[in-house]
C-alpha atoms as a PDB file:
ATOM      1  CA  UNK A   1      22.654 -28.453  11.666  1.00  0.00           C
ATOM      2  CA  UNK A   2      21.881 -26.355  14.441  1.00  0.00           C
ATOM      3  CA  UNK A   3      18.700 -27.148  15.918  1.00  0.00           C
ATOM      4  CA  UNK A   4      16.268 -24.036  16.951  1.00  0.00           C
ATOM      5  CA  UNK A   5      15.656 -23.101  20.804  1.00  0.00           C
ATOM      6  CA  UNK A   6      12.058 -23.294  22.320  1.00  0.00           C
ATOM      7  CA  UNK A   7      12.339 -20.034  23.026  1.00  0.00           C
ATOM      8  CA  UNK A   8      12.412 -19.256  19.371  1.00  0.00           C
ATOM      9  CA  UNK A   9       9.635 -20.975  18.386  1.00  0.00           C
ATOM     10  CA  UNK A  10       8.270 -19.062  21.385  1.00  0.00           C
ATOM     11  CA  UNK A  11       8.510 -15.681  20.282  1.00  0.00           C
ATOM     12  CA  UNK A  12       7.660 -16.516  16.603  1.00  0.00           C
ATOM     13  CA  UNK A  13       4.201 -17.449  18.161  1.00  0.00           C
ATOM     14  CA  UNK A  14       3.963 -14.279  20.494  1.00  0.00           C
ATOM     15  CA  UNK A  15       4.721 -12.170  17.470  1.00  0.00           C
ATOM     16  CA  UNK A  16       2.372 -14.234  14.983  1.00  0.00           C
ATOM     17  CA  UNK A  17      -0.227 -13.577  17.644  1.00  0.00           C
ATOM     18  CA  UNK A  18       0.563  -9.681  18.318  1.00  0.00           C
ATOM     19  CA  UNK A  19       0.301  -9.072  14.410  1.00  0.00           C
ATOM     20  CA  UNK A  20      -2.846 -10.807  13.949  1.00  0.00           C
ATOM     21  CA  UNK A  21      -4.202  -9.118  16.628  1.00  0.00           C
ATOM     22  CA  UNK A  22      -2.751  -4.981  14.860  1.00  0.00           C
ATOM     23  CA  UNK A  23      -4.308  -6.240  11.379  1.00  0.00           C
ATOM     24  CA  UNK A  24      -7.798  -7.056  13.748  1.00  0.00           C
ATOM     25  CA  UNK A  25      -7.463  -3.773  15.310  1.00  0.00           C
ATOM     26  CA  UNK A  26      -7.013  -1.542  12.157  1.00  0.00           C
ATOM     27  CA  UNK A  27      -9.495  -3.490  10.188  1.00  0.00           C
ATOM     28  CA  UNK A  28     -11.956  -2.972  13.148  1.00  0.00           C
ATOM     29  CA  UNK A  29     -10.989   0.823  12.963  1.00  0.00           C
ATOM     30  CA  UNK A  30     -11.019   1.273   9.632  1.00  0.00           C
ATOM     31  CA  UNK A  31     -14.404  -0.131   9.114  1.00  0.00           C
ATOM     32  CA  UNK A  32     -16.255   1.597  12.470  1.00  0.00           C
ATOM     33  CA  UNK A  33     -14.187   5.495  11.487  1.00  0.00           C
ATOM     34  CA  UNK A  34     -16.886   7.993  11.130  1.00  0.00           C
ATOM     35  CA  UNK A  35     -17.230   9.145   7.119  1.00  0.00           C
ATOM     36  CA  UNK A  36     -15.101  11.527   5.781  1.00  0.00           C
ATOM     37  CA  UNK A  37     -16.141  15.606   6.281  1.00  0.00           C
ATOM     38  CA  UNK A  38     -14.304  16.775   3.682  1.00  0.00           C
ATOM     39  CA  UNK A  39     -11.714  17.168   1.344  1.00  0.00           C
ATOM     40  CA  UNK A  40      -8.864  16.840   3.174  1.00  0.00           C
ATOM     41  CA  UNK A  41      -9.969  14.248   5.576  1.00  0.00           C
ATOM     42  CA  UNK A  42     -10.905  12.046   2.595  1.00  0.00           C
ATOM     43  CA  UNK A  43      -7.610  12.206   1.055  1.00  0.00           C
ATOM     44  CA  UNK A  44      -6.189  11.474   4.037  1.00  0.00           C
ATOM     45  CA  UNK A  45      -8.343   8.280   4.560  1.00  0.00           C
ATOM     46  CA  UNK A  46      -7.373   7.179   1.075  1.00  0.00           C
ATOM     47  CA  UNK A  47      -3.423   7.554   1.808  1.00  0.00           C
ATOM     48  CA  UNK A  48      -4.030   5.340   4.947  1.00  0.00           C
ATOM     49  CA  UNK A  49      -5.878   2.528   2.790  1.00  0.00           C
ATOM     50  CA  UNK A  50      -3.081   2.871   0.549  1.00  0.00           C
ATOM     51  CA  UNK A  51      -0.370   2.426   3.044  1.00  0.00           C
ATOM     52  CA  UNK A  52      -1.996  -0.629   4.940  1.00  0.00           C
ATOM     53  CA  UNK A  53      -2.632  -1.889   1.127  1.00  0.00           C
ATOM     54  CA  UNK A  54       1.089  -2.503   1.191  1.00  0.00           C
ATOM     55  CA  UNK A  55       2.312  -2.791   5.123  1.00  0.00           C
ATOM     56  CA  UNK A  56       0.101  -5.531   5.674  1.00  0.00           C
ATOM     57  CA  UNK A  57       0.571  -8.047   2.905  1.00  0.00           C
ATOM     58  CA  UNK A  58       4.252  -7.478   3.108  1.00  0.00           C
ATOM     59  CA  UNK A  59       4.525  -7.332   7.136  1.00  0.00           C
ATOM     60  CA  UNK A  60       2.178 -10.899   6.343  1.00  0.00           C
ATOM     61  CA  UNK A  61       4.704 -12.184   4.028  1.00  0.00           C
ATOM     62  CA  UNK A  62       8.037 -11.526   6.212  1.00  0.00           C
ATOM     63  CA  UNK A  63       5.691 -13.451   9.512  1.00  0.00           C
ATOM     64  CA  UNK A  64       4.698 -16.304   6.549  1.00  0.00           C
ATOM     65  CA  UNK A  65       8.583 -16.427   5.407  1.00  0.00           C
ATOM     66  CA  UNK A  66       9.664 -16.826   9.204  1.00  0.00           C
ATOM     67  CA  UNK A  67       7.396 -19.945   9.839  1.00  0.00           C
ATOM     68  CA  UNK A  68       8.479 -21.240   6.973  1.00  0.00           C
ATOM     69  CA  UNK A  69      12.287 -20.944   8.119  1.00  0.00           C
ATOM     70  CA  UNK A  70      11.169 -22.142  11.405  1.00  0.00           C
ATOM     71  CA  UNK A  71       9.571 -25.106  10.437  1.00  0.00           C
ATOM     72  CA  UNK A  72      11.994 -26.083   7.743  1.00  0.00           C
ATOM     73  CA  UNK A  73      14.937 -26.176  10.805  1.00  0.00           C
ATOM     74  CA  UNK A  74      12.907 -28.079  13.061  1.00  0.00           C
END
C-alpha cells in the first residue's frame, strides 16, 4: 500500500480552502449585483444561476470525493 506524501495532503487543503473561498466570492457577488435593466441582462443573470447551479455542486463533489480518497489511504 503506498502511503500518501504530506505534501499531498497539503495541497488537498490549499485547494479545499481556495474553492471555499470562489463559492464565498460568487455567492457574495451574486447576492450584492445590482438588479437586472432589462431583457437581456436578465437572461443573462439567469444562465449564470444556471451554470453555478451545476459547477458548484459537482466541482463540491469531485473536492468531497478527493478527501474521501485521501483519508481512506491514510
Amino acid at each position: 500500500m503506498q502511503r500518501l506524501r504530506d505534501g499531498e495532503i497539503d495541497d488537498l487543503v490549499r485547494n479545499t480552502i481556495i474553492w471555499i473561498a470562489v463559492v464565498i466570492w460568487l455567492a457574495l457577488g451574486y447576492l450584492l449585483q445590482t438588479p437586472a435593466g432589462g431583457p437581456y441582462t436578465d437572461g443573462l443573470r439567469h444562465a449564470f444561476t444556471i451554470v453555478l447551479a451545476i459547477v458548484i455542486p459537482l466541482v463540491s463533489a469531485i473536492v468531497i470525493a478527493a478527501w474521501v480518497g485521501a483519508l481512506r489511504k491514510r
